[in-house]
Protein backbone atom coordinates (compact mmCIF):
# COMPACT_ATOMS: atom_id res chain seq x y z
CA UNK A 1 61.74 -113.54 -24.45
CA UNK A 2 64.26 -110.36 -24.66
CA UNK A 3 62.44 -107.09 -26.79
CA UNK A 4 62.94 -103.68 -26.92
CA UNK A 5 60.91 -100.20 -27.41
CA UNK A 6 62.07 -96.65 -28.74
CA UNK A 7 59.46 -93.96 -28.10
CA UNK A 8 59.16 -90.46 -29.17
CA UNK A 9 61.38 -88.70 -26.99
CA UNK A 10 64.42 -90.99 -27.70
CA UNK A 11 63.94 -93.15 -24.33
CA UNK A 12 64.33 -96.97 -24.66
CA UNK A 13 62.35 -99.83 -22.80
CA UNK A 14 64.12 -103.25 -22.22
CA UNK A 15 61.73 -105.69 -21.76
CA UNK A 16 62.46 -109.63 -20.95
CA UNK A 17 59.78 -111.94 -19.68
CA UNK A 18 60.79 -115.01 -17.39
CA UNK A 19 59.03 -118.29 -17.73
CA UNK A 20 59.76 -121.66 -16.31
CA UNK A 21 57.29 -124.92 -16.37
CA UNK A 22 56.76 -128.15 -14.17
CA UNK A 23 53.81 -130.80 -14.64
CA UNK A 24 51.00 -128.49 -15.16
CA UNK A 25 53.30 -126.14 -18.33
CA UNK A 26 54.86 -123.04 -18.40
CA UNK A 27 54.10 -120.42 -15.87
CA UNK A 28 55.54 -116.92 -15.10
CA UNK A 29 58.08 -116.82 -12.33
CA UNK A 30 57.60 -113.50 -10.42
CA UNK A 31 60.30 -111.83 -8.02
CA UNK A 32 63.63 -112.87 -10.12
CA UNK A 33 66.48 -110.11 -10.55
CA UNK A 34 67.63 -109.57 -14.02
CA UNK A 35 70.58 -107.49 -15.35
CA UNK A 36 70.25 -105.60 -18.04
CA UNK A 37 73.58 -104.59 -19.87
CA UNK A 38 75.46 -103.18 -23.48
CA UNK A 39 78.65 -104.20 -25.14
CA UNK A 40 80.38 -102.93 -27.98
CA UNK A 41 82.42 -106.03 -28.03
CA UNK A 42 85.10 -105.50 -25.93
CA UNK A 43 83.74 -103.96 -23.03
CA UNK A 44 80.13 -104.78 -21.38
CA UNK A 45 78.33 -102.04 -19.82
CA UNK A 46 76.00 -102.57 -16.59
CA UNK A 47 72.42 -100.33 -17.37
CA UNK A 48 70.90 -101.86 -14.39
CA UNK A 49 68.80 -104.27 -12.88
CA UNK A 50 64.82 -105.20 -12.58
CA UNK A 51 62.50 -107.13 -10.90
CA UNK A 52 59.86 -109.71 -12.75
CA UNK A 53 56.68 -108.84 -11.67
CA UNK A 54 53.61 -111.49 -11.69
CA UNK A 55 53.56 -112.01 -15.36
CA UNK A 56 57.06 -112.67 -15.59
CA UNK A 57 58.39 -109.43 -17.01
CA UNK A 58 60.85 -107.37 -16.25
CA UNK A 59 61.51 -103.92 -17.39
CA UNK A 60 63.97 -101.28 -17.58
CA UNK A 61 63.84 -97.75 -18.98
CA UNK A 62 66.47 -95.83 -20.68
CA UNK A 63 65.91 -91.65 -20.65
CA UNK A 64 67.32 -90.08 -24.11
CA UNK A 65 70.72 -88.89 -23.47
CA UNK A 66 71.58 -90.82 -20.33
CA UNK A 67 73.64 -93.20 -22.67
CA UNK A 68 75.84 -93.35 -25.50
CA UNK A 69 74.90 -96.40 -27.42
CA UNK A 70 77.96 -98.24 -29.21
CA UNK A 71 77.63 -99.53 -32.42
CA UNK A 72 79.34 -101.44 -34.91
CA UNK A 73 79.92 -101.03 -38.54
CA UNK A 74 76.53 -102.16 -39.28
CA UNK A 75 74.63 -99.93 -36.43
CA UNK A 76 74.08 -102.82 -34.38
CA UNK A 77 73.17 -102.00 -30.77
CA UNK A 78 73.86 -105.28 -28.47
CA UNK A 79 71.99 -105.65 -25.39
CA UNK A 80 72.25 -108.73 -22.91
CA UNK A 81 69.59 -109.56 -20.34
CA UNK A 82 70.59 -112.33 -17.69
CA UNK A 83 69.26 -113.87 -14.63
CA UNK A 84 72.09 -115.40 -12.28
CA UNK A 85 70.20 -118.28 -11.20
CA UNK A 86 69.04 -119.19 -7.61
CA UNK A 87 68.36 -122.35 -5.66
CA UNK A 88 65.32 -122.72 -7.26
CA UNK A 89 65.92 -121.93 -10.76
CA UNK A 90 68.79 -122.30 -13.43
CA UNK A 91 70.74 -119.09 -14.65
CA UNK A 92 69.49 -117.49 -17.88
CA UNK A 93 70.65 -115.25 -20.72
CA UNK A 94 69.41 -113.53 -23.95
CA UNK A 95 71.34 -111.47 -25.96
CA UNK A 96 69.52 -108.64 -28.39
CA UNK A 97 70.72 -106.91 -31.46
CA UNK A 98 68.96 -103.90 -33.27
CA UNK A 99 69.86 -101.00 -35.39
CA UNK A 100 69.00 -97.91 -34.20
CA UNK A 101 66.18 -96.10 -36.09
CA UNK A 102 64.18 -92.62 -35.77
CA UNK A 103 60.66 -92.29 -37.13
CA UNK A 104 58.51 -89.46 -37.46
CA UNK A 105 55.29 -88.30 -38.40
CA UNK A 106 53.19 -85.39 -39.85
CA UNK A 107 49.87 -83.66 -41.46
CA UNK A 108 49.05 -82.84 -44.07
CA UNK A 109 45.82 -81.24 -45.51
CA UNK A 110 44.73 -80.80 -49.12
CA UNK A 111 41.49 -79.86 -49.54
CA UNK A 112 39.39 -82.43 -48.58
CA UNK A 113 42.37 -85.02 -48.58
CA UNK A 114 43.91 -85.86 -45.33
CA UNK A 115 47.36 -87.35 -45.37
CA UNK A 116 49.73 -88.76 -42.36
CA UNK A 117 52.88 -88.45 -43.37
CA UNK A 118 56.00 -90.68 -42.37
CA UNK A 119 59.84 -90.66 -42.02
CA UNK A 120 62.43 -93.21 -40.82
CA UNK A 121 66.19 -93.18 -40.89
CA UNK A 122 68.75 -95.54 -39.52
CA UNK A 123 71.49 -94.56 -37.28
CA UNK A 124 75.12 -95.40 -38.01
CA UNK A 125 78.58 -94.53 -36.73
CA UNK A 126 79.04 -91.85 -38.69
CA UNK A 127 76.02 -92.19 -41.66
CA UNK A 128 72.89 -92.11 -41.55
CA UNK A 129 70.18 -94.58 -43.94
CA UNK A 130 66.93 -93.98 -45.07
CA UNK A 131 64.76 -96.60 -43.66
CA UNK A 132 63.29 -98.69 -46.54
CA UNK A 133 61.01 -101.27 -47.95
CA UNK A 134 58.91 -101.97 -44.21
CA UNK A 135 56.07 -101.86 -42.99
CA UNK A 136 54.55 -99.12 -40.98
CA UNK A 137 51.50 -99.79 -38.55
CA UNK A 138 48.85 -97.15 -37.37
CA UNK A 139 46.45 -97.25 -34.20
CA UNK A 140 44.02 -94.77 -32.67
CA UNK A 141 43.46 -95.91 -28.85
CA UNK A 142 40.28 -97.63 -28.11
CA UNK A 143 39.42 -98.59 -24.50
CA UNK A 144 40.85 -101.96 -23.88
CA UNK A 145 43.51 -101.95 -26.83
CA UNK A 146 44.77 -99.63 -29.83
CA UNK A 147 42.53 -100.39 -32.84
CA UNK A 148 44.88 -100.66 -36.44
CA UNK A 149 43.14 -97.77 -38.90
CA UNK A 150 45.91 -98.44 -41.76
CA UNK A 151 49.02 -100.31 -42.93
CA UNK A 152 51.86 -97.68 -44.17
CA UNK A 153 55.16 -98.71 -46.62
CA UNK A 154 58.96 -96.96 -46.51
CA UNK A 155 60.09 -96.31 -49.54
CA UNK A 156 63.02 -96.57 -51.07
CA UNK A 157 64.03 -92.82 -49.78
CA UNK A 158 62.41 -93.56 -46.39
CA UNK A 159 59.38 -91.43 -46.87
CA UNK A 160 55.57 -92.34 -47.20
CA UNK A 161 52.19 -91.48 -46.11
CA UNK A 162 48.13 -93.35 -45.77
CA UNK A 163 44.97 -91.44 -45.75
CA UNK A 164 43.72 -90.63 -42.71
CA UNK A 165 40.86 -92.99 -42.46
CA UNK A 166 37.41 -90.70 -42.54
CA UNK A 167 35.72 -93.34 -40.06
CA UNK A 168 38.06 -92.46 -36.96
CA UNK A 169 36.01 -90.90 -33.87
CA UNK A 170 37.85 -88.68 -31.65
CA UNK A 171 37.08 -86.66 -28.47
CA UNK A 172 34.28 -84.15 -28.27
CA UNK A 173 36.27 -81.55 -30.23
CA UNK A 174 37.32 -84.27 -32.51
CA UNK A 175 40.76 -84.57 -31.42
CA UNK A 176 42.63 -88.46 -31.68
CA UNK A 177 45.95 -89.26 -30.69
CA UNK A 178 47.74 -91.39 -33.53
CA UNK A 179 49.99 -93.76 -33.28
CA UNK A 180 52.36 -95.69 -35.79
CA UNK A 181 55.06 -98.23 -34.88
CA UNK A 182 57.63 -100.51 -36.22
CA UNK A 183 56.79 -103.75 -34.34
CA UNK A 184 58.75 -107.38 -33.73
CA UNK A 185 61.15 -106.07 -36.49
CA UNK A 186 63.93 -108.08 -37.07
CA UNK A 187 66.39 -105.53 -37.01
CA UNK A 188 65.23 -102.69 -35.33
CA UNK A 189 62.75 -103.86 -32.64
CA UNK A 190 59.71 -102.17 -31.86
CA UNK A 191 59.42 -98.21 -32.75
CA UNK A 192 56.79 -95.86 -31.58
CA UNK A 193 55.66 -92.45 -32.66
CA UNK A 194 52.88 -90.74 -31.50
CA UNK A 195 50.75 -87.53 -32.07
CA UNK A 196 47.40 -85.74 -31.68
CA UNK A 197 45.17 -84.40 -34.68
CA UNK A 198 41.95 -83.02 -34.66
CA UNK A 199 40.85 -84.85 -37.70
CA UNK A 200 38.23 -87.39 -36.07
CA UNK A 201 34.84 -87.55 -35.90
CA UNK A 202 33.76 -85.71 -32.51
CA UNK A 203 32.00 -87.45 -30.39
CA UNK A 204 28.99 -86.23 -29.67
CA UNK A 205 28.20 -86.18 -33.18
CA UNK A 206 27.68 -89.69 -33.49
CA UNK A 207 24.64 -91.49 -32.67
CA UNK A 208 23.81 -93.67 -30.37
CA UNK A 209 23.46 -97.10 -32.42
CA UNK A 210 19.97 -98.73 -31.42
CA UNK A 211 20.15 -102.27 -29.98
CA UNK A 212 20.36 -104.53 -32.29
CA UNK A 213 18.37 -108.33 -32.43
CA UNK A 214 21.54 -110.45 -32.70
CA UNK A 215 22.02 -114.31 -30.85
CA UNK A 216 24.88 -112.29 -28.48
CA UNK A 217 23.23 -109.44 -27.84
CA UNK A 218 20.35 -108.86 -24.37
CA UNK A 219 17.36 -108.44 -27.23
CA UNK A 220 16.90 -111.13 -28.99
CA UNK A 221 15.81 -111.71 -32.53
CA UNK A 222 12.27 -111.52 -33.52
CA UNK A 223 12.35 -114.82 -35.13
CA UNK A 224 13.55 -116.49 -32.34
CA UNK A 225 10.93 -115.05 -29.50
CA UNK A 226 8.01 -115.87 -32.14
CA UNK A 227 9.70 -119.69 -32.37
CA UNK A 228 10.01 -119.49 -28.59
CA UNK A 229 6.05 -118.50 -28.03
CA UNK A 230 5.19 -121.08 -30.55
CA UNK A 231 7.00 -124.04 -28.47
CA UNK A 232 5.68 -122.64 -25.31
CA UNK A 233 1.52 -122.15 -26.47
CA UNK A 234 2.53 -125.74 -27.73
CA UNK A 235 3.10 -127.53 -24.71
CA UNK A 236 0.93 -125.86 -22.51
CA UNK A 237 -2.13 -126.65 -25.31
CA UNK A 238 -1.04 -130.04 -24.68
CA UNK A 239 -1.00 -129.88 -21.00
CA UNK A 240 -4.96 -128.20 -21.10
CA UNK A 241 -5.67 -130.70 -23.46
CA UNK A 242 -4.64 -133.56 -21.51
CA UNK A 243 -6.69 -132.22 -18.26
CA UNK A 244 -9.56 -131.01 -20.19
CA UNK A 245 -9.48 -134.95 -21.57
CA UNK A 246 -8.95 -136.20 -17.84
CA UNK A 247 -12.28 -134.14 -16.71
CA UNK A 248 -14.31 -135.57 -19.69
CA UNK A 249 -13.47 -139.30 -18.80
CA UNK A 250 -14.21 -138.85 -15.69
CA UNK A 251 -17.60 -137.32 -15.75
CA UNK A 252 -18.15 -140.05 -18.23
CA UNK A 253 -17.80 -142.68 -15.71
CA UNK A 254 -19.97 -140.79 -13.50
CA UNK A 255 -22.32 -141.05 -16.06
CA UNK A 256 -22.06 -144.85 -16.34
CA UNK A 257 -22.54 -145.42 -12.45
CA UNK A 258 -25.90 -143.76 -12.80
């Protein structure tokens, strides 16, 4: 698997992930050395080489301005990725096209109406596109992944905007870092843009939510304990009642003998 990433400040991320399987399936194969290069179709240009760490990927990051990418009539960028091989595994290659592509985005206030708005343009040779007809994807970060607060849509002139979502909860002063990206397009890859409003919901103005009776949650529902206590007096009203039956026979017989 062979992506790629364009962030804010222009920098690239190459990103390929090495697999191989035996008997048990696929696993990741950590420690390989793959080569990361560029052509323009007549020459091929070396960016450099990283490792695979333990989940297979390896990754290599391009600064804005350290390159010149080539392109052909189309804007076509063409990146390569190959491992060499080794005694233990076979040699690999993945080649990767994508257009080049800037995206942007802004505020805007009216009133009570809170707007993000969005730009994207494609890079050529020597013209530049607006980017149109796609889809546009915004996050706000949550702890253990970025939580999806709308779906945006280029237009035809590149341009368009969502409502900022009036449910979003920020930092104590209400501040949230937004993001909005381009992702697993065909053509242009993955694109990220970020940027910090102070449009959320702060914090501390939220309260706590009260623990609620659920099957998954430590309390559990009401109907359930009441259930519970009903099996449980059950059982143990037969257990009494089976002793307190055990002590009556028995002092019967005693009875007899006499």
């Amino acid at each position: 698997e062979f992506s790629t990433w364009k962030y804010n400040d222009m920098s690239r991320s190459l990103i390929t992930t090495i697999t191989s399987d035996n008997d048990d399936g696929e696993y990741f194969v950590k420690g390989l050395p793959v080569q990361f290069m560029l052509t323009d179709g007549e020459e091929t240009i070396h960016l450099g080489e990283a490792i695979s760490d333990a989940n297979g990927i390896a990754e290599m990051n391009i600064h804005e301005g350290t390159i010149d990418y080539p392109k052909d009539e189309e804007g076509y960028i063409y990146f390569t990725a190959r491992f060499e091989g080794s005694d233990q595994y076979w040699e690999a290659e993945e080649e990767l096209m994508v257009k080049d592509v800037v995206v942007s985005i802004s505020f805007e206030k009216d009133g009570e109406d809170k707007m993000v708005l969005f730009e994207g343009v494609i890079l050529g040779v020597d013209e530049e596109w607006p980017l149109a007809d796609d889809d546009f994807y915004f996050y706000v970060p949550r702890m253990f992944s970025d939580m999806k607060i709308a779906d945006g849509w280029f237009e035809e002139d590149g341009t368009g905007y969502i409502d900022f979502p009036t449910t979003v909860i920020g930092d104590s002063a209400g501040n949230v870092l937004v993001i909005a990206r381009l992702e697993e397009h065909y053509d242009y890859g993955n694109v990220e843009v970020s940027a910090m409003i102070n449009w959320a919901s702060p914090k501390q103005l939220i309260a706590a939510e009260k623990p609620s009776r659920e099957l998954w949650t430590p309390i559990a529902p009401l109907w359930m304990i009441i259930t519970l206590i009903i099996m449980l007096a059950g059982v143990w009203g037969h257990y009494f009642y089976a002793i307190f039956q055990l002590i009556m026979i028995k002092r019967s017989k005693k009875k007899e003998i006499k």
